[in-house]
PDB file of N, CA and C in Angstrom:
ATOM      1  N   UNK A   1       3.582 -17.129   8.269  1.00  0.00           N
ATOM      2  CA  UNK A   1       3.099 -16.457   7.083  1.00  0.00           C
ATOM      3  C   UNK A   1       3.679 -17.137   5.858  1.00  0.00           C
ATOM      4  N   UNK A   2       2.504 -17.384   4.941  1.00  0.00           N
ATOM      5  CA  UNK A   2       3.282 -17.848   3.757  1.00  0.00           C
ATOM      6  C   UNK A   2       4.367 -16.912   2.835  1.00  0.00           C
ATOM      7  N   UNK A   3       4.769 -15.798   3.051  1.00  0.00           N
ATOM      8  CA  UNK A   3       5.870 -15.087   2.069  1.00  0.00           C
ATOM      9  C   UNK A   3       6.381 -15.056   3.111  1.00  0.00           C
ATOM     10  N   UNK A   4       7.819 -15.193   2.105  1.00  0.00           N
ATOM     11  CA  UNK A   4       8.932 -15.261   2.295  1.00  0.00           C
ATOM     12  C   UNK A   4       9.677 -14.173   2.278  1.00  0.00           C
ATOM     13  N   UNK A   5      10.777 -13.937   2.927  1.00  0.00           N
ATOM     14  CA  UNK A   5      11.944 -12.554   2.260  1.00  0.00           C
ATOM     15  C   UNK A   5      13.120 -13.352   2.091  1.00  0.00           C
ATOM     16  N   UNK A   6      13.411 -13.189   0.991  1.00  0.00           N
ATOM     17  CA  UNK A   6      14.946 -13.586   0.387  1.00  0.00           C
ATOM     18  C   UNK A   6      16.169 -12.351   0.149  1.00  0.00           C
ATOM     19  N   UNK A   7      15.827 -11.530   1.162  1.00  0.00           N
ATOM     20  CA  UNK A   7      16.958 -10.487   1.130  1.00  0.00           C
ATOM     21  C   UNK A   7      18.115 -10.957   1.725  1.00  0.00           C
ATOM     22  N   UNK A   8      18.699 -12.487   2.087  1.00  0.00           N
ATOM     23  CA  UNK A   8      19.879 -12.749   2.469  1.00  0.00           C
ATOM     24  C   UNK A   8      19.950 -12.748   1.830  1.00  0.00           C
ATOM     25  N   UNK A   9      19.600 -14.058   0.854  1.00  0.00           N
ATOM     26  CA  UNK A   9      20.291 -14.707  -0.531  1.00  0.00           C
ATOM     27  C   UNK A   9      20.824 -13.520  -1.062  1.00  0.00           C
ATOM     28  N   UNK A  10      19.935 -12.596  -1.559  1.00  0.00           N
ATOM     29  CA  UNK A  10      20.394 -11.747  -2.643  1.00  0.00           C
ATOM     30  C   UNK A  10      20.906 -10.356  -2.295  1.00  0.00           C
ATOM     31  N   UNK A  11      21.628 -10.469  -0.787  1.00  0.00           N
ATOM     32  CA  UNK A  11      22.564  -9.882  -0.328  1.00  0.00           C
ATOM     33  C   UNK A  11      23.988 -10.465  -0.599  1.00  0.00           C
ATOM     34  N   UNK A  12      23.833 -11.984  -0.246  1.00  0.00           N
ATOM     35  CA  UNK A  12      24.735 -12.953  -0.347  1.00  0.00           C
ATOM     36  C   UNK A  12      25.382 -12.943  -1.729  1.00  0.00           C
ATOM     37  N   UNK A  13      24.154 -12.680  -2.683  1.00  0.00           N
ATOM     38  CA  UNK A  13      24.610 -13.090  -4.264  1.00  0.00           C
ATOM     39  C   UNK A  13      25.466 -11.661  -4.736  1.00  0.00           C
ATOM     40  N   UNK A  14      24.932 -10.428  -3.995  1.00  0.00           N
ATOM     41  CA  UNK A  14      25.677  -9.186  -4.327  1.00  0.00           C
ATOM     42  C   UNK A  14      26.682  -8.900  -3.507  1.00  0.00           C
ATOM     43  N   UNK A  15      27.085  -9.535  -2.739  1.00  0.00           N
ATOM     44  CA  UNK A  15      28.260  -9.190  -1.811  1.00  0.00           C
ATOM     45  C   UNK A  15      27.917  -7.785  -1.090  1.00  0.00           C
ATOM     46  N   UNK A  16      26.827  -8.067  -0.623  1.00  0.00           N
ATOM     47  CA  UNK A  16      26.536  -6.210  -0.151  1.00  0.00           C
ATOM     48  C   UNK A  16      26.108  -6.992   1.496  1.00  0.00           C
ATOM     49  N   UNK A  17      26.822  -5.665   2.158  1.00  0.00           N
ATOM     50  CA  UNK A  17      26.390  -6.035   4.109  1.00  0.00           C
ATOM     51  C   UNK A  17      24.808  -5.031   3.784  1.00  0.00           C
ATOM     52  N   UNK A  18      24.308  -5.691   4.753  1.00  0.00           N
ATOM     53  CA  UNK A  18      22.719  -4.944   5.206  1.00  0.00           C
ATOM     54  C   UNK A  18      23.289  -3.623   5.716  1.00  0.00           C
ATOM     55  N   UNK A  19      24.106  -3.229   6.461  1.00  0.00           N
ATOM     56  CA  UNK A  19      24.494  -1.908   6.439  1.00  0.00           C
ATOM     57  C   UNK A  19      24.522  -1.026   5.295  1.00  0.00           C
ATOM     58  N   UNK A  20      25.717  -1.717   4.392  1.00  0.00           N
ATOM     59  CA  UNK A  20      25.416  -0.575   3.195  1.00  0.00           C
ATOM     60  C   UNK A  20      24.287  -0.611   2.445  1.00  0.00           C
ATOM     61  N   UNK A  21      23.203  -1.737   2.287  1.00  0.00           N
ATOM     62  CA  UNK A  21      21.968  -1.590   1.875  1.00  0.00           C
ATOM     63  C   UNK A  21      21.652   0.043   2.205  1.00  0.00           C
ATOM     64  N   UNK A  22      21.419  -0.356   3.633  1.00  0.00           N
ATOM     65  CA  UNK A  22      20.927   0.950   4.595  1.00  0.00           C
ATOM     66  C   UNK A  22      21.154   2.099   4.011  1.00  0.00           C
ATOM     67  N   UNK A  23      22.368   2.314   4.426  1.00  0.00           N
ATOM     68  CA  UNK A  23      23.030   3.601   3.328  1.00  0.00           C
ATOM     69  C   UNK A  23      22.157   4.000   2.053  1.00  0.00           C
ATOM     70  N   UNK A  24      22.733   2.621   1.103  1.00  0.00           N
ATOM     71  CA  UNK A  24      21.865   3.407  -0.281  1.00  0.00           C
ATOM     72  C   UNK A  24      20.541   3.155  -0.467  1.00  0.00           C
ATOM     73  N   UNK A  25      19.720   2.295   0.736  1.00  0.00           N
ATOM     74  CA  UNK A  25      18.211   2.808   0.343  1.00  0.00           C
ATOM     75  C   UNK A  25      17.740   3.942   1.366  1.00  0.00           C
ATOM     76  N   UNK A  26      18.278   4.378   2.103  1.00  0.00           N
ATOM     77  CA  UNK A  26      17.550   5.174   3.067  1.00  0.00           C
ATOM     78  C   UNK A  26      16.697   4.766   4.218  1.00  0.00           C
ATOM     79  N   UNK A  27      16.809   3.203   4.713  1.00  0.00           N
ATOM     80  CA  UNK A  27      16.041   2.733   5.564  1.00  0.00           C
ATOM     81  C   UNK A  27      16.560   2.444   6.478  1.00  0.00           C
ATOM     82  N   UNK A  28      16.600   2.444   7.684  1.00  0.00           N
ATOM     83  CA  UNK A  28      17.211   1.986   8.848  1.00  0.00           C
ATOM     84  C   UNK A  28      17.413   0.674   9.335  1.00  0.00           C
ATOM     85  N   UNK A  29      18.866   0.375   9.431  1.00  0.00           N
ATOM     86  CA  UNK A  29      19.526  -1.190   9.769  1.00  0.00           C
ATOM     87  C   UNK A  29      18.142  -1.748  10.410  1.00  0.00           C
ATOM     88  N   UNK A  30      17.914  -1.305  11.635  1.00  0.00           N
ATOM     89  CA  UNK A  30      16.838  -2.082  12.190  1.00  0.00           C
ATOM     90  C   UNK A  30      15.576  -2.083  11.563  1.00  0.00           C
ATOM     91  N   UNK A  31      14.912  -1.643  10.737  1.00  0.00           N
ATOM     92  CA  UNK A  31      13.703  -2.142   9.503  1.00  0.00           C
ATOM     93  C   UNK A  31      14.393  -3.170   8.397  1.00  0.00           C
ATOM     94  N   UNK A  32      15.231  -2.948   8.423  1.00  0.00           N
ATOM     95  CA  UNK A  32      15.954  -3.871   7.083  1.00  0.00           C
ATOM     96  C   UNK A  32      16.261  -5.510   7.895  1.00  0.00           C
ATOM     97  N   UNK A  33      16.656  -5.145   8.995  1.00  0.00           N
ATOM     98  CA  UNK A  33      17.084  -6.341  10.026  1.00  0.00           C
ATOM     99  C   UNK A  33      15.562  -7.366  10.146  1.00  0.00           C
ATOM    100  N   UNK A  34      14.467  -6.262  10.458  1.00  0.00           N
ATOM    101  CA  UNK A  34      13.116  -7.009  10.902  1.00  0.00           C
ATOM    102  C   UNK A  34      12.672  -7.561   9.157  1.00  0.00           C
ATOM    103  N   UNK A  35      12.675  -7.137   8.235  1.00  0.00           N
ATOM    104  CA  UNK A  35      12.797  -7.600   7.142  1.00  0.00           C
ATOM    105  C   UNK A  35      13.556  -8.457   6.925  1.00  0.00           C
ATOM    106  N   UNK A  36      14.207  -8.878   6.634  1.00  0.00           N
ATOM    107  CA  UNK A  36      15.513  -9.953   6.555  1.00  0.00           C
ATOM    108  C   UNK A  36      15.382 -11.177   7.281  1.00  0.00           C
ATOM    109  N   UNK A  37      14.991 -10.560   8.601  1.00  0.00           N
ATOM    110  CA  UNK A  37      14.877 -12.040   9.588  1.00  0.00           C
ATOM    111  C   UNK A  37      13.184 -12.447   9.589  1.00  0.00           C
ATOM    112  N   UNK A  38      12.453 -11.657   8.172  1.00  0.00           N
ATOM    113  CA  UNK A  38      11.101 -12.853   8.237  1.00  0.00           C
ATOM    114  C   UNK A  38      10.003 -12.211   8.905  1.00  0.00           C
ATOM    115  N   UNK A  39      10.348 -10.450  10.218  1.00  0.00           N
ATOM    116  CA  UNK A  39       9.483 -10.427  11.289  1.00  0.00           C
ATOM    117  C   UNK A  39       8.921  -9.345  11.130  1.00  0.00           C
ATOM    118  N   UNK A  40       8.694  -8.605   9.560  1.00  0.00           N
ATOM    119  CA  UNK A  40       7.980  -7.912   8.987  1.00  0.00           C
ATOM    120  C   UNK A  40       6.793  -8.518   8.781  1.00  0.00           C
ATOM    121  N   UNK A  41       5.676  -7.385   9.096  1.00  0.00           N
ATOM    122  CA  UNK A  41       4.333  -7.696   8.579  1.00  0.00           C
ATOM    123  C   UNK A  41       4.040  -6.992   7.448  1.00  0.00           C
ATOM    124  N   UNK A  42       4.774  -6.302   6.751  1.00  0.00           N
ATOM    125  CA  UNK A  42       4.172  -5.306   5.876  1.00  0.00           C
ATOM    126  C   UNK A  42       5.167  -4.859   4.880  1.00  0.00           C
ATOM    127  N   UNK A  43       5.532  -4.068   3.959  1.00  0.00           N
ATOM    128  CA  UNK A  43       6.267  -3.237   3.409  1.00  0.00           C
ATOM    129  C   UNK A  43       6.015  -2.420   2.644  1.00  0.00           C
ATOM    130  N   UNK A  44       6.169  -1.852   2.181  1.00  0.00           N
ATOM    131  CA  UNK A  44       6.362  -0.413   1.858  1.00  0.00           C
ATOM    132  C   UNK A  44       6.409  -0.641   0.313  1.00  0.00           C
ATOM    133  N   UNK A  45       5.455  -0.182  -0.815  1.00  0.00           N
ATOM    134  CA  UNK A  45       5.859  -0.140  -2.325  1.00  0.00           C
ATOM    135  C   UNK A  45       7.210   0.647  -2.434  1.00  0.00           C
ATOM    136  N   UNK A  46       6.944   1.914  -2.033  1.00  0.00           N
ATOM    137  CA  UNK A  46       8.426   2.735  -1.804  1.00  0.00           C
ATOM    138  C   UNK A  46       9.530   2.250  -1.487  1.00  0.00           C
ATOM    139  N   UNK A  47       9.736   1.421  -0.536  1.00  0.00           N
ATOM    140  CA  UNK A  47      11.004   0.328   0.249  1.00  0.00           C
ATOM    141  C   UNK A  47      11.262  -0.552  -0.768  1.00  0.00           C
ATOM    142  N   UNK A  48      10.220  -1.215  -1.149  1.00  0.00           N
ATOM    143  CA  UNK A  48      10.133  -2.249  -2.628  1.00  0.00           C
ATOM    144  C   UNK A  48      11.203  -1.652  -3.241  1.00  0.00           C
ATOM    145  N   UNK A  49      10.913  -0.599  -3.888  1.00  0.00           N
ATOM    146  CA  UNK A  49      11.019   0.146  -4.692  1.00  0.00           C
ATOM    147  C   UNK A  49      12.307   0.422  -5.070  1.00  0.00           C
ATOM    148  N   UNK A  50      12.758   0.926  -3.747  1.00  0.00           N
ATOM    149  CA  UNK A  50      14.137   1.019  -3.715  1.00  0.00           C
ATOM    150  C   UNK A  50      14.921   0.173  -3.594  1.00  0.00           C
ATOM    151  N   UNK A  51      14.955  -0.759  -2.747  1.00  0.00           N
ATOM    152  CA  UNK A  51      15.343  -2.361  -2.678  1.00  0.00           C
ATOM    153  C   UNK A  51      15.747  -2.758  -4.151  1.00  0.00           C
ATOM    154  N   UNK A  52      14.695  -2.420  -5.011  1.00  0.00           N
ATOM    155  CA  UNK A  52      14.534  -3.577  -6.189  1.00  0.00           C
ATOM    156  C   UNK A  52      15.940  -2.708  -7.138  1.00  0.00           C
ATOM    157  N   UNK A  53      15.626  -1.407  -6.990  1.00  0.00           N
ATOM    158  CA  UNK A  53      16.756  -0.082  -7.526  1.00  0.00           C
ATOM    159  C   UNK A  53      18.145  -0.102  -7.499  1.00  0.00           C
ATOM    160  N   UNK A  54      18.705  -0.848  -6.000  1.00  0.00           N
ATOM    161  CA  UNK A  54      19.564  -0.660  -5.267  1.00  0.00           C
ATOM    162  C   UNK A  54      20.292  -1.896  -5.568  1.00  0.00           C
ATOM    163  N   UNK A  55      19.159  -3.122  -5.397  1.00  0.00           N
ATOM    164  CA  UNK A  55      19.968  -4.440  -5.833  1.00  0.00           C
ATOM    165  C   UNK A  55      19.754  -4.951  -7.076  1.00  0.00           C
ATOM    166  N   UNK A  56      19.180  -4.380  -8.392  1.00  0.00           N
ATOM    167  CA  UNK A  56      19.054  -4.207  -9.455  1.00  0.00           C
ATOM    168  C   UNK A  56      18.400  -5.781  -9.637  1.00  0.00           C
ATOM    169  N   UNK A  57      17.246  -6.290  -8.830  1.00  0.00           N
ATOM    170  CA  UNK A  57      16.348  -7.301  -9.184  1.00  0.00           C
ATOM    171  C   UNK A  57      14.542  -6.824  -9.524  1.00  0.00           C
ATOM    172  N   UNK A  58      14.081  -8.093  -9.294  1.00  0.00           N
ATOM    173  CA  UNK A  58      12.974  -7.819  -9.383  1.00  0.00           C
ATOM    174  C   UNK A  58      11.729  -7.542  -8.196  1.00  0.00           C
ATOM    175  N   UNK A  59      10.439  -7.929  -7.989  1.00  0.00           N
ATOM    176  CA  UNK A  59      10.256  -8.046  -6.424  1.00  0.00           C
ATOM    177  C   UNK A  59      10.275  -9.489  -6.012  1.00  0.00           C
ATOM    178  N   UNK A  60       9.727 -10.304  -7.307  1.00  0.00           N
ATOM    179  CA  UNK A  60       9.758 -11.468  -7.212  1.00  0.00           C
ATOM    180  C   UNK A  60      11.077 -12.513  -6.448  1.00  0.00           C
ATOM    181  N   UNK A  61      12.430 -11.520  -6.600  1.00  0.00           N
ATOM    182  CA  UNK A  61      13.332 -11.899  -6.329  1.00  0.00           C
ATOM    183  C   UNK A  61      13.590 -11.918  -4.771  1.00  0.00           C
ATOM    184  N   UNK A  62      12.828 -11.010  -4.534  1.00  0.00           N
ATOM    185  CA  UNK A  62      12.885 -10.578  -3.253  1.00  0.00           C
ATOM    186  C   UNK A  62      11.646 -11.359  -1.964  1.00  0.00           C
ATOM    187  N   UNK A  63      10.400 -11.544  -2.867  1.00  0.00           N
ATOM    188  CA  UNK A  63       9.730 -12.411  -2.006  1.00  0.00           C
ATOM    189  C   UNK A  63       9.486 -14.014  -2.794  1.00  0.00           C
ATOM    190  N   UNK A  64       8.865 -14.621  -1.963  1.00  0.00           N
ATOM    191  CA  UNK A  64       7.900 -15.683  -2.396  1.00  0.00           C
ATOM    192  C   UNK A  64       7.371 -16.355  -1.611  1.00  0.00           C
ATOM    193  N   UNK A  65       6.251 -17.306  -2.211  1.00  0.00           N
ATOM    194  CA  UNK A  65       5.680 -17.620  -1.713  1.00  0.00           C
ATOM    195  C   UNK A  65       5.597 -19.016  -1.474  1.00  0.00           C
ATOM    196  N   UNK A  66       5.392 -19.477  -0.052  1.00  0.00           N
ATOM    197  CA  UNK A  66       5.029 -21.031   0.281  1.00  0.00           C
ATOM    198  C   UNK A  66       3.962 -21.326   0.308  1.00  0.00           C
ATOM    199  N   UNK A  67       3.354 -22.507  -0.009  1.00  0.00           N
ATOM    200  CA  UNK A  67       2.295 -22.735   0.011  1.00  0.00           C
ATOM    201  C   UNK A  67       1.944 -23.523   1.775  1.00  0.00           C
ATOM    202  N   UNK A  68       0.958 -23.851   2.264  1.00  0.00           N
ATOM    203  CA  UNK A  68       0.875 -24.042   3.395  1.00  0.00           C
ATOM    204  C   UNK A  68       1.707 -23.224   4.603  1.00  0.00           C
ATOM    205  N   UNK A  69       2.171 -22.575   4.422  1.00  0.00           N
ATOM    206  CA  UNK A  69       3.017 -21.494   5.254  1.00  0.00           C
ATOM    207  C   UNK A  69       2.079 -20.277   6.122  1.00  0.00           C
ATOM    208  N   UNK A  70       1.071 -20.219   5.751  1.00  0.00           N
ATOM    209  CA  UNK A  70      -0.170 -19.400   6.417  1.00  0.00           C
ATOM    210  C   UNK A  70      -1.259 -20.551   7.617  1.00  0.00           C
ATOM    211  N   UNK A  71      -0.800 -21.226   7.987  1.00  0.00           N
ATOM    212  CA  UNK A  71      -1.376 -21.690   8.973  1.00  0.00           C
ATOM    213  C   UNK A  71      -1.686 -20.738  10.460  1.00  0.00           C
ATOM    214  N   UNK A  72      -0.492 -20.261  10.854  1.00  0.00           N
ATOM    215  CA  UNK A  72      -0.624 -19.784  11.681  1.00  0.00           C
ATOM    216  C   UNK A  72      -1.933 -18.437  11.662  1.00  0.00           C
ATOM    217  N   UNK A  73      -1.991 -17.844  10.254  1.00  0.00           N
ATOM    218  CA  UNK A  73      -3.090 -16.862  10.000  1.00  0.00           C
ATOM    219  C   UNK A  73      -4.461 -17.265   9.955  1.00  0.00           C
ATOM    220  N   UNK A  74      -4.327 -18.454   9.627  1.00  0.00           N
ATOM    221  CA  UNK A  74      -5.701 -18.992   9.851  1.00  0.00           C
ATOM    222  C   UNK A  74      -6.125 -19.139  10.904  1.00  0.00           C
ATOM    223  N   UNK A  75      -4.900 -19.803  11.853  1.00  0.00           N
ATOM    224  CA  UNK A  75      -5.346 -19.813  13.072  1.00  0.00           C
ATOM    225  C   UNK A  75      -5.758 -18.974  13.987  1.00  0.00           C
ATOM    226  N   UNK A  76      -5.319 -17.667  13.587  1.00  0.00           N
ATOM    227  CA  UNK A  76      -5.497 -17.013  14.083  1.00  0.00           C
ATOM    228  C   UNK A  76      -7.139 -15.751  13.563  1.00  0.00           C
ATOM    229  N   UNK A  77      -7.033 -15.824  12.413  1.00  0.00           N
ATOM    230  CA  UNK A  77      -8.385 -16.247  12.169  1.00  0.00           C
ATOM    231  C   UNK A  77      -9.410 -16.560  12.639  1.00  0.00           C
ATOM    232  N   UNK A  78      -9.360 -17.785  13.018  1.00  0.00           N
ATOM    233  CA  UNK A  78     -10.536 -18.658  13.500  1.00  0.00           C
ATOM    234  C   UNK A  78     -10.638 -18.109  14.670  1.00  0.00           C
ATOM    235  N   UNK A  79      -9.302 -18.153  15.305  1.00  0.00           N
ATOM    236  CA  UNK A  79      -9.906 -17.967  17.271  1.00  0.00           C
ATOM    237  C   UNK A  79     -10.155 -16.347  17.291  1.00  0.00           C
ATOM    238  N   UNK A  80     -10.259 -15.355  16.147  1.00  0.00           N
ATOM    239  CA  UNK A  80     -10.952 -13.841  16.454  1.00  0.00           C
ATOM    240  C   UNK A  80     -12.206 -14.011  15.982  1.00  0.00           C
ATOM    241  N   UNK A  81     -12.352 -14.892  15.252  1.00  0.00           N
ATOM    242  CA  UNK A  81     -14.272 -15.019  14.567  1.00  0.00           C
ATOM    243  C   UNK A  81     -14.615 -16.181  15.939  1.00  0.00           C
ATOM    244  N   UNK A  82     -13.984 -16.800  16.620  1.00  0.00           N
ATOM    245  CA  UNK A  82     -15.120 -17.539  17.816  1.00  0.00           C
ATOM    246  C   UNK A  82     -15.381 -16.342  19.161  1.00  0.00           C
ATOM    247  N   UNK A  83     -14.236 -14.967  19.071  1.00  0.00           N
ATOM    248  CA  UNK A  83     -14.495 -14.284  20.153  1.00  0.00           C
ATOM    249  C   UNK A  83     -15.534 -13.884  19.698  1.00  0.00           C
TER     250      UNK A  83
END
């Protein structure tokens, strides 16, 4: 997928463990974990929301985007429009 999550970095840059994230956003280590390591498909404006609250950034800070990084969606793509 072309986006990215940069919630190490800017764990890293706040000196905060993903645990206490947890704590003060209300989300559970293991959603924050599947977030973090990239293996989210989705999120939450609300999660955003709080995220952005909690680590006093933006969302931008939090994602971005690669370009050519969606290959695999295409590919996958293609082989549900030939079934």
């Amino acid at each position: 997928m072309a986006i990215r999550v940069t919630l190490d970095r800017i764990l890293l840059e706040r000196r905060m463990s993903l645990t206490d994230l947890s704590e003060k956003v209300g989300v559970t280590l293991a959603n924050l974990s599947i977030l973090k390591t990239g293996k989210a498909k989705a999120i939450r404006f609300s999660t955003l929301n709080a995220l952005c609250r909690v680590l006093e950034c933006q969302p931008g800070e939090l994602l971005s985007y690669e370009a050519g990084g969606d290959e695999a969606y295409e590919d996958a793509s293609a082989e549900t429009a030939d079934n």
